[in-house]
C-alpha atoms as a PDB file:
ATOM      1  CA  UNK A   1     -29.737 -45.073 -35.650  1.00  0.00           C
ATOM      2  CA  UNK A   2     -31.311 -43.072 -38.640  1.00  0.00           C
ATOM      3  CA  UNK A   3     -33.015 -40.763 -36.113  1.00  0.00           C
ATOM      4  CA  UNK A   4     -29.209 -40.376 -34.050  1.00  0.00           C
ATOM      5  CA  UNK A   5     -27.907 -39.299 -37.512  1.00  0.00           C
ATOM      6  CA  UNK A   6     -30.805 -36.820 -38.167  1.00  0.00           C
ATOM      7  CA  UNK A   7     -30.190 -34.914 -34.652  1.00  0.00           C
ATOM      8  CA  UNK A   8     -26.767 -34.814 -35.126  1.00  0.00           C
ATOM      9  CA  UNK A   9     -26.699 -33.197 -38.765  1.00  0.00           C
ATOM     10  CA  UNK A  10     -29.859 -31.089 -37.085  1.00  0.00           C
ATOM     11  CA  UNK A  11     -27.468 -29.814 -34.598  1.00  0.00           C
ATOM     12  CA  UNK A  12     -24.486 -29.462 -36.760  1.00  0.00           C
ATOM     13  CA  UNK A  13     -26.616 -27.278 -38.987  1.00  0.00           C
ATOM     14  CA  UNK A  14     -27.848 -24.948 -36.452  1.00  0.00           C
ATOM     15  CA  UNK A  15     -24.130 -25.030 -35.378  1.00  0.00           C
ATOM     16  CA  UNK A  16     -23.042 -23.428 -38.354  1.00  0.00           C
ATOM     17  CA  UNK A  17     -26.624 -21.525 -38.615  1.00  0.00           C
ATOM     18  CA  UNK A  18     -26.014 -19.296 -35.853  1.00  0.00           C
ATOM     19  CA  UNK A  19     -22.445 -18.305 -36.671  1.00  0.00           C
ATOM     20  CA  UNK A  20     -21.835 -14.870 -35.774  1.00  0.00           C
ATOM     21  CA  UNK A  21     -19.727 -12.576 -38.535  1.00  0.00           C
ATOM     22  CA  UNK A  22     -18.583 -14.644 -40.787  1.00  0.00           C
ATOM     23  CA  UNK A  23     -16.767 -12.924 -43.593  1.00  0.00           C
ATOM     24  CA  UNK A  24     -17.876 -13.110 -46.775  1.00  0.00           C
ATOM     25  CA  UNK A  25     -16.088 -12.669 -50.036  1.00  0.00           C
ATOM     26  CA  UNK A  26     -17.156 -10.412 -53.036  1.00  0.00           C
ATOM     27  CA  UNK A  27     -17.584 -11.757 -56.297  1.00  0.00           C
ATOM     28  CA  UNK A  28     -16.119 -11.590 -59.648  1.00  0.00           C
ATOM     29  CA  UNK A  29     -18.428  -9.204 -61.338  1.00  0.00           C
ATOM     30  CA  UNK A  30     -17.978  -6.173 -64.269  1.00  0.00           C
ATOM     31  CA  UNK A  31     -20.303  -4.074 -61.813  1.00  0.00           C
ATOM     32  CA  UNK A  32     -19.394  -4.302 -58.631  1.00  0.00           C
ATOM     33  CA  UNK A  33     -18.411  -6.716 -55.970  1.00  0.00           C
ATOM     34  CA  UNK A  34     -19.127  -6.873 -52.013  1.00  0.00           C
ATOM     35  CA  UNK A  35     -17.433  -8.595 -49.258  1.00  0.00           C
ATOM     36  CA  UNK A  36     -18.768  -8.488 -45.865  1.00  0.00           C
ATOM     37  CA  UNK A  37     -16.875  -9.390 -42.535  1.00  0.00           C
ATOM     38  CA  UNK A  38     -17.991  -8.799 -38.533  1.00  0.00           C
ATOM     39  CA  UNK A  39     -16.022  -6.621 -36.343  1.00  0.00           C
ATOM     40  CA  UNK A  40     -15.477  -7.802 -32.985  1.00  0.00           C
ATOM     41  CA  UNK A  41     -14.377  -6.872 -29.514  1.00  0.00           C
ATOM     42  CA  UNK A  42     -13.455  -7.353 -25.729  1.00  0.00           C
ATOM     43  CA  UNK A  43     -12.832  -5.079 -23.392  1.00  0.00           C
ATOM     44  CA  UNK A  44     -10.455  -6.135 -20.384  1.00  0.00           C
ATOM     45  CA  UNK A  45     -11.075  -8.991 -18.419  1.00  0.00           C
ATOM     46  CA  UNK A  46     -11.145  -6.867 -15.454  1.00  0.00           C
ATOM     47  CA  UNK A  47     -12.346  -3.066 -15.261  1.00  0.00           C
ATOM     48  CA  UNK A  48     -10.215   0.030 -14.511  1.00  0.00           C
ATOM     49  CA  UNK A  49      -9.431   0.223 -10.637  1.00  0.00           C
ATOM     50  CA  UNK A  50      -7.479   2.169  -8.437  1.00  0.00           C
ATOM     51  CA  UNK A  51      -6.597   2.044  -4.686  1.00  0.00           C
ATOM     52  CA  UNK A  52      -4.387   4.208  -2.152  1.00  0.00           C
ATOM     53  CA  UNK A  53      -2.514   1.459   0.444  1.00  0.00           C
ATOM     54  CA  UNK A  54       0.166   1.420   2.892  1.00  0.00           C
ATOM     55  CA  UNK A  55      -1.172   4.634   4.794  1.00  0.00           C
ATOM     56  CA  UNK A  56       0.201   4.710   8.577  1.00  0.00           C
ATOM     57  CA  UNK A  57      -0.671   6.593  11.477  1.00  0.00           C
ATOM     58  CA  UNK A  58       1.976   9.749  11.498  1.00  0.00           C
ATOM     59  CA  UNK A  59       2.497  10.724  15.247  1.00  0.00           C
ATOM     60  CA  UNK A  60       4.667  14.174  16.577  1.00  0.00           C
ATOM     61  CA  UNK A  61       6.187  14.110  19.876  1.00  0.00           C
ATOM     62  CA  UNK A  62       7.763  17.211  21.641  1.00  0.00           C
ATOM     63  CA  UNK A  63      11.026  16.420  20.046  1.00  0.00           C
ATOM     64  CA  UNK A  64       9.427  16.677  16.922  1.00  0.00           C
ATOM     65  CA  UNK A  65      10.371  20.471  15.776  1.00  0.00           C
ATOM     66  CA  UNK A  66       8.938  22.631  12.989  1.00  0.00           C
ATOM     67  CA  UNK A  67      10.478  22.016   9.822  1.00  0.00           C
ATOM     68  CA  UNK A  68      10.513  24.183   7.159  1.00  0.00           C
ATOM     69  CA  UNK A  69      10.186  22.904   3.580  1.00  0.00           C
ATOM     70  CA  UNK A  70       8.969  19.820   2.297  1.00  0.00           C
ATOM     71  CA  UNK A  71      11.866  17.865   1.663  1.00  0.00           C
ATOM     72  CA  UNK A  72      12.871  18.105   5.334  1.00  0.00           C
ATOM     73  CA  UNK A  73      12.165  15.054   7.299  1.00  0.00           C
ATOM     74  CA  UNK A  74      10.040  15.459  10.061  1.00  0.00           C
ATOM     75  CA  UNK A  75       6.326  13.646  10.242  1.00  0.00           C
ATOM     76  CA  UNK A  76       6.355  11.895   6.552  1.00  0.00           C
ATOM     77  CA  UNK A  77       4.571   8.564   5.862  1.00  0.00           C
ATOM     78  CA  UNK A  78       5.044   6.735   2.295  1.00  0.00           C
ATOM     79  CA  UNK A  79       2.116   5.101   1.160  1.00  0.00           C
ATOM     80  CA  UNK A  80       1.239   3.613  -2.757  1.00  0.00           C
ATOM     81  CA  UNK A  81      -1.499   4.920  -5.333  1.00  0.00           C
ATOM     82  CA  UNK A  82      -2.306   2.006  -7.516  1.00  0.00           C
ATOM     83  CA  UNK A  83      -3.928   2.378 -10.703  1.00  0.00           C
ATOM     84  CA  UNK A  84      -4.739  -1.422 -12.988  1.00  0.00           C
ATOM     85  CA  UNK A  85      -4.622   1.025 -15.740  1.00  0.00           C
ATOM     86  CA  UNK A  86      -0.817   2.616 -15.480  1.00  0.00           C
ATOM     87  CA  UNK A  87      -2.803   5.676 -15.754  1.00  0.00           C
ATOM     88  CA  UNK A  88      -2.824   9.234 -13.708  1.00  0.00           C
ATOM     89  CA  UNK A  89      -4.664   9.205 -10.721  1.00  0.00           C
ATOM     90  CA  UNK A  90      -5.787  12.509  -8.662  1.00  0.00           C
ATOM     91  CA  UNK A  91      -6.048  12.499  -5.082  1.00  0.00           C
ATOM     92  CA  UNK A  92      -8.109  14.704  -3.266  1.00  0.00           C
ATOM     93  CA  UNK A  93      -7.208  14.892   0.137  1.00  0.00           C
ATOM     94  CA  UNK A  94      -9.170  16.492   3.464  1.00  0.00           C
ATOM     95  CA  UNK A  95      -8.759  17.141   6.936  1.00  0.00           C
ATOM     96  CA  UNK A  96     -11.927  16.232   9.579  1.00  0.00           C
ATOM     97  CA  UNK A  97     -10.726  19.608  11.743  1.00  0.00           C
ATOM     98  CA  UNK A  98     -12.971  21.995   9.754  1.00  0.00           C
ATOM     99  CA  UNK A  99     -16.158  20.488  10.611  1.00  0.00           C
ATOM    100  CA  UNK A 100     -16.474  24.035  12.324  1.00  0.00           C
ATOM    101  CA  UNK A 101     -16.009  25.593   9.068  1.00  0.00           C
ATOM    102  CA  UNK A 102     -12.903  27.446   9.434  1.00  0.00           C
ATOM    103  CA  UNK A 103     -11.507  28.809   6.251  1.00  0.00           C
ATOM    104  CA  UNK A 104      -8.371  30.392   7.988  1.00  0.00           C
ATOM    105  CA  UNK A 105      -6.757  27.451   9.427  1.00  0.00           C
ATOM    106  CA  UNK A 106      -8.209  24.284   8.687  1.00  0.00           C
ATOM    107  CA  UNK A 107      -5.193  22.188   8.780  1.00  0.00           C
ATOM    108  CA  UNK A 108      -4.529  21.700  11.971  1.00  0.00           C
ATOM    109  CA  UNK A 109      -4.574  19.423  15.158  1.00  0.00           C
ATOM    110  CA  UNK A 110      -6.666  19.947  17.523  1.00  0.00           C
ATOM    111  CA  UNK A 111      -7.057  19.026  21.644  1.00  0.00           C
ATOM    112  CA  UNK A 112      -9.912  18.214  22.931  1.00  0.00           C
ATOM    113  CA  UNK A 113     -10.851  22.019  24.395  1.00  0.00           C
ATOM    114  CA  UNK A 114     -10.329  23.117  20.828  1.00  0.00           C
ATOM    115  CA  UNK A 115      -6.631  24.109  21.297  1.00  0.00           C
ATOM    116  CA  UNK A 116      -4.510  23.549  18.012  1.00  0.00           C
ATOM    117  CA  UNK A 117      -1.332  23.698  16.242  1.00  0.00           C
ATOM    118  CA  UNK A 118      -1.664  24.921  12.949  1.00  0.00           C
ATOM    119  CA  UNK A 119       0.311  22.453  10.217  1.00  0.00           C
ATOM    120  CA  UNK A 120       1.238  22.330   6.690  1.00  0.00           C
ATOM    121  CA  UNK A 121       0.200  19.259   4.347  1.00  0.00           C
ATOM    122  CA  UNK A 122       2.532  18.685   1.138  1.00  0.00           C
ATOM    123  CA  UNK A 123       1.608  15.360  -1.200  1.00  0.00           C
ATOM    124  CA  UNK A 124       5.551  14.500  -3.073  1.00  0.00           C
ATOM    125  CA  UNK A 125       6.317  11.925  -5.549  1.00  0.00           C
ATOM    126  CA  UNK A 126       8.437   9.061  -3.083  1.00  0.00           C
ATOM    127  CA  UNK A 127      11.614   8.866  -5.655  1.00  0.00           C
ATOM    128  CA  UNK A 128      12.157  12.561  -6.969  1.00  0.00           C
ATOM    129  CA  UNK A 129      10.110  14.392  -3.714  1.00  0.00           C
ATOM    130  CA  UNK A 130       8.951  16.539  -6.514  1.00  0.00           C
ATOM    131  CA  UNK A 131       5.857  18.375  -4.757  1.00  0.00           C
ATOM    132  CA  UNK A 132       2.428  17.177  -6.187  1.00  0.00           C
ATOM    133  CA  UNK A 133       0.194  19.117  -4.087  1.00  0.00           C
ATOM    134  CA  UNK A 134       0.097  21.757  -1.682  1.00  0.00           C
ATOM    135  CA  UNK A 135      -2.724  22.268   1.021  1.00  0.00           C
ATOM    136  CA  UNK A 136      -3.495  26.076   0.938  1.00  0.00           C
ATOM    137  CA  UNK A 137      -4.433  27.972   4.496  1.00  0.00           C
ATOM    138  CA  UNK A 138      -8.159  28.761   2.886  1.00  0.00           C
ATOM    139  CA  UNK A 139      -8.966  25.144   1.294  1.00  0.00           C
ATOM    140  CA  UNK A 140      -9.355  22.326   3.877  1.00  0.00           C
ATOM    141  CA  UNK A 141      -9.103  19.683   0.707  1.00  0.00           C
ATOM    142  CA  UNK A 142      -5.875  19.203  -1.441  1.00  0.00           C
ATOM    143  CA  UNK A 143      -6.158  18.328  -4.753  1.00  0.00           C
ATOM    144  CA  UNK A 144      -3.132  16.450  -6.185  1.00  0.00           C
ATOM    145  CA  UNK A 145      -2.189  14.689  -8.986  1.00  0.00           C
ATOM    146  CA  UNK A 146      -0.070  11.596  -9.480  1.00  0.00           C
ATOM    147  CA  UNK A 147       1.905  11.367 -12.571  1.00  0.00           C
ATOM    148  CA  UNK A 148       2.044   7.991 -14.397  1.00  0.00           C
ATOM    149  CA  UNK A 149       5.605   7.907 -14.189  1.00  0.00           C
ATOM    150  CA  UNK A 150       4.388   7.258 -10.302  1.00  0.00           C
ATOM    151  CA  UNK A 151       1.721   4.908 -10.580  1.00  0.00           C
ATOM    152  CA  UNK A 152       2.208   1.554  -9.714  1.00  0.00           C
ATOM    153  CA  UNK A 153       0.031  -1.316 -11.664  1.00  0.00           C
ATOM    154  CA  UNK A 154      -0.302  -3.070  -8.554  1.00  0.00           C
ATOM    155  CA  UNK A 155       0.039  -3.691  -5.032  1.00  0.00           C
ATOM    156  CA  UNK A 156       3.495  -5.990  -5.679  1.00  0.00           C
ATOM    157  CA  UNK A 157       4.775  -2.546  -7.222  1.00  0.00           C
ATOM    158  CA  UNK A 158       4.031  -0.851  -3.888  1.00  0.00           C
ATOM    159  CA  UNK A 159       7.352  -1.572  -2.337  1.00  0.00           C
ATOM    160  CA  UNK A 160       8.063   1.554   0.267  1.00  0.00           C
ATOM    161  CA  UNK A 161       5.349   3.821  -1.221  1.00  0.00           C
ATOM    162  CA  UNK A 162       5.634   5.752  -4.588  1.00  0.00           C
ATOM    163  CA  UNK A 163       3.311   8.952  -2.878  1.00  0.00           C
ATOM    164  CA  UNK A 164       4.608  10.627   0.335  1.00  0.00           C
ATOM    165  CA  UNK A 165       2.889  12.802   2.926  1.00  0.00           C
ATOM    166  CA  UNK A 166       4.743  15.551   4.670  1.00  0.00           C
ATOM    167  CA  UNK A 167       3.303  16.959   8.113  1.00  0.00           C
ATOM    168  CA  UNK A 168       4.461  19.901   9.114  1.00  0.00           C
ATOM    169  CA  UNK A 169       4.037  21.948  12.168  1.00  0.00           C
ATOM    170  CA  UNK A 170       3.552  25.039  11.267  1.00  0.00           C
ATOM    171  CA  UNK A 171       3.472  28.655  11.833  1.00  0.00           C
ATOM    172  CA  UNK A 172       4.065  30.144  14.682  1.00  0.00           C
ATOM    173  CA  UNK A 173       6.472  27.158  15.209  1.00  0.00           C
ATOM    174  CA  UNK A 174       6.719  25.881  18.526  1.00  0.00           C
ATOM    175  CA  UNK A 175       9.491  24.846  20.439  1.00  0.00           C
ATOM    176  CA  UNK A 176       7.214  21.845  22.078  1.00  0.00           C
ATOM    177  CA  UNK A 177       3.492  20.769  21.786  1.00  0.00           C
ATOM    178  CA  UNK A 178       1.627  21.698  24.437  1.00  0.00           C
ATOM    179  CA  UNK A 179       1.027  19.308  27.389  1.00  0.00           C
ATOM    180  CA  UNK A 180      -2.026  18.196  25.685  1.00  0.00           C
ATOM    181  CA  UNK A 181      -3.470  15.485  23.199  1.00  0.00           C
ATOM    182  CA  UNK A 182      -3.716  16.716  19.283  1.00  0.00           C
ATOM    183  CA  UNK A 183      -5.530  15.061  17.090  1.00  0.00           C
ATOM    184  CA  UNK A 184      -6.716  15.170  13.125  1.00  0.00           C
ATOM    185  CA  UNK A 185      -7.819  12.587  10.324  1.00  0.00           C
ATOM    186  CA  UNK A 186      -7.097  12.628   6.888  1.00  0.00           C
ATOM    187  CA  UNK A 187      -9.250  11.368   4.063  1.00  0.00           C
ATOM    188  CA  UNK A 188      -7.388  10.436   0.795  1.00  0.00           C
ATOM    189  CA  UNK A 189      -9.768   9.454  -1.963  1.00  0.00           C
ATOM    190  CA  UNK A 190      -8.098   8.134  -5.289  1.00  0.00           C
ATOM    191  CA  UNK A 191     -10.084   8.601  -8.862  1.00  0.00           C
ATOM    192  CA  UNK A 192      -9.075   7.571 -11.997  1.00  0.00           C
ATOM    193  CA  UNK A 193      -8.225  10.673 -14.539  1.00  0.00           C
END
C-alpha cells in the first residue's frame, strides 16, 4: 500500500513537474519585481482550402447565335469558388486549343481538321454579373479574381453558383456552326490570395 502511495505522489509530482507556462507572479521588492507567463497558440483545426465546383459541360447548337456583350445570355454555366477562409480567390483560367501555339486566336473551338470558330471567354460575379475577367485575343489564360463579397465558405453556400462563365461566339459571327463537331476544354485552377 505504502509503495501504491509512493507512485501515485511520484506521478502527481511529475504531473505538475512538466507543466508547460505557468505564470508566475513578481514579488514585492524596493528593486524590482518580475512576473513571467507562457504565450500560447493554435492555429485552425483545419488548414486554408479552396475548391471550384458545380462546373457543367456548356454546349452551342446552330440556334445558338453570336451574342454580343457579356450580360447577354447565350452559352453561360454558373459554377461556385469556395474558399474555408472567406478570403479572395484568383482563378486562372486556360483553353487546351493553343497547344499549337497560336497567339492570335487561341480561344476557340476547334473540328477535328482544325476548322474553328473563334469565341470570347468573360468570368462575372453570379449576383451583380459584374465582369471579373476578360480573356484577351493574345493570352490563351485568363486571370480573374473573385472578390470576397463572392466567396462562399463552403459547398452548402454554393446554391446556383456565385462565379459565371460566358461563351461567346465570336467574331466574324456566324449565322450557324458549320456542319461539323467543335470542340475545346477549359482548365480553371483556384489559389488562395
Amino acid at each position: 500500500m505504502k509503495e501504491i502511495r509512493t507512485l501515485s505522489a511520484l506521478a502527481l509530482a511529475l504531473a505538475i513537474g512538466f507543466t508547460a507556462h505557468a505564470a508566475t507572479q513578481g514579488l514585492p521588492s524596493t528593486t524590482s519585481s518580475q512576473a513571467t507567463f507562457g504565450i500560447t497558440g493554435n492555429g485552425p483545426a483545419t488548414p486554408r482550402q479552396v475548391q471550384v465546383l458545380n462546373v457543367t459541360d456548356v454546349s452551342f447548337s446552330n440556334s445558338t447565335r453570336a451574342e454580343t456583350n457579356a450580360t447577354d445570355p447565350g452559352a453561360t454555366m454558373s459554377f461556385c469558388v469556395i474558399d474555408t477562409y472567406g478570403g479572395q480567390v484568383r482563378l486562372s483560367v486556360s483553353t487546351s486549343n493553343n497547344a499549337n501555339g497560336s497567339s492570335t486566336h487561341p480561344w476557340r473551338i476547334v473540328t477535328t481538321d482544325n476548322q474553328f470558330q473563334l469565341y470570347k471567354f468573360v468570368v462575372t460575379k453570379a449576383v451583380v454579373s459584374s465582369v471579373i475577367g476578360l480573356a484577351s485575343p493574345g493570352s490563351s489564360t485568363l486571370t480573374a479574381t473573385v472578390p470576397v463579397d463572392s466567396v462562399v465558405t463552403s459547398s452548402a453556400s454554393c446554391g446556383s453558383g456565385n462565379v459565371k462563365a460566358h461563351i461567346e461566339l465570336g467574331s466574324p459571327m456566324p449565322e450557324s456552326l458549320p456542319a461539323r463537331a467543335y470542340t475545346d476544354t477549359i482548365t480553371v485552377i483556384a489559389t488562395p490570395i
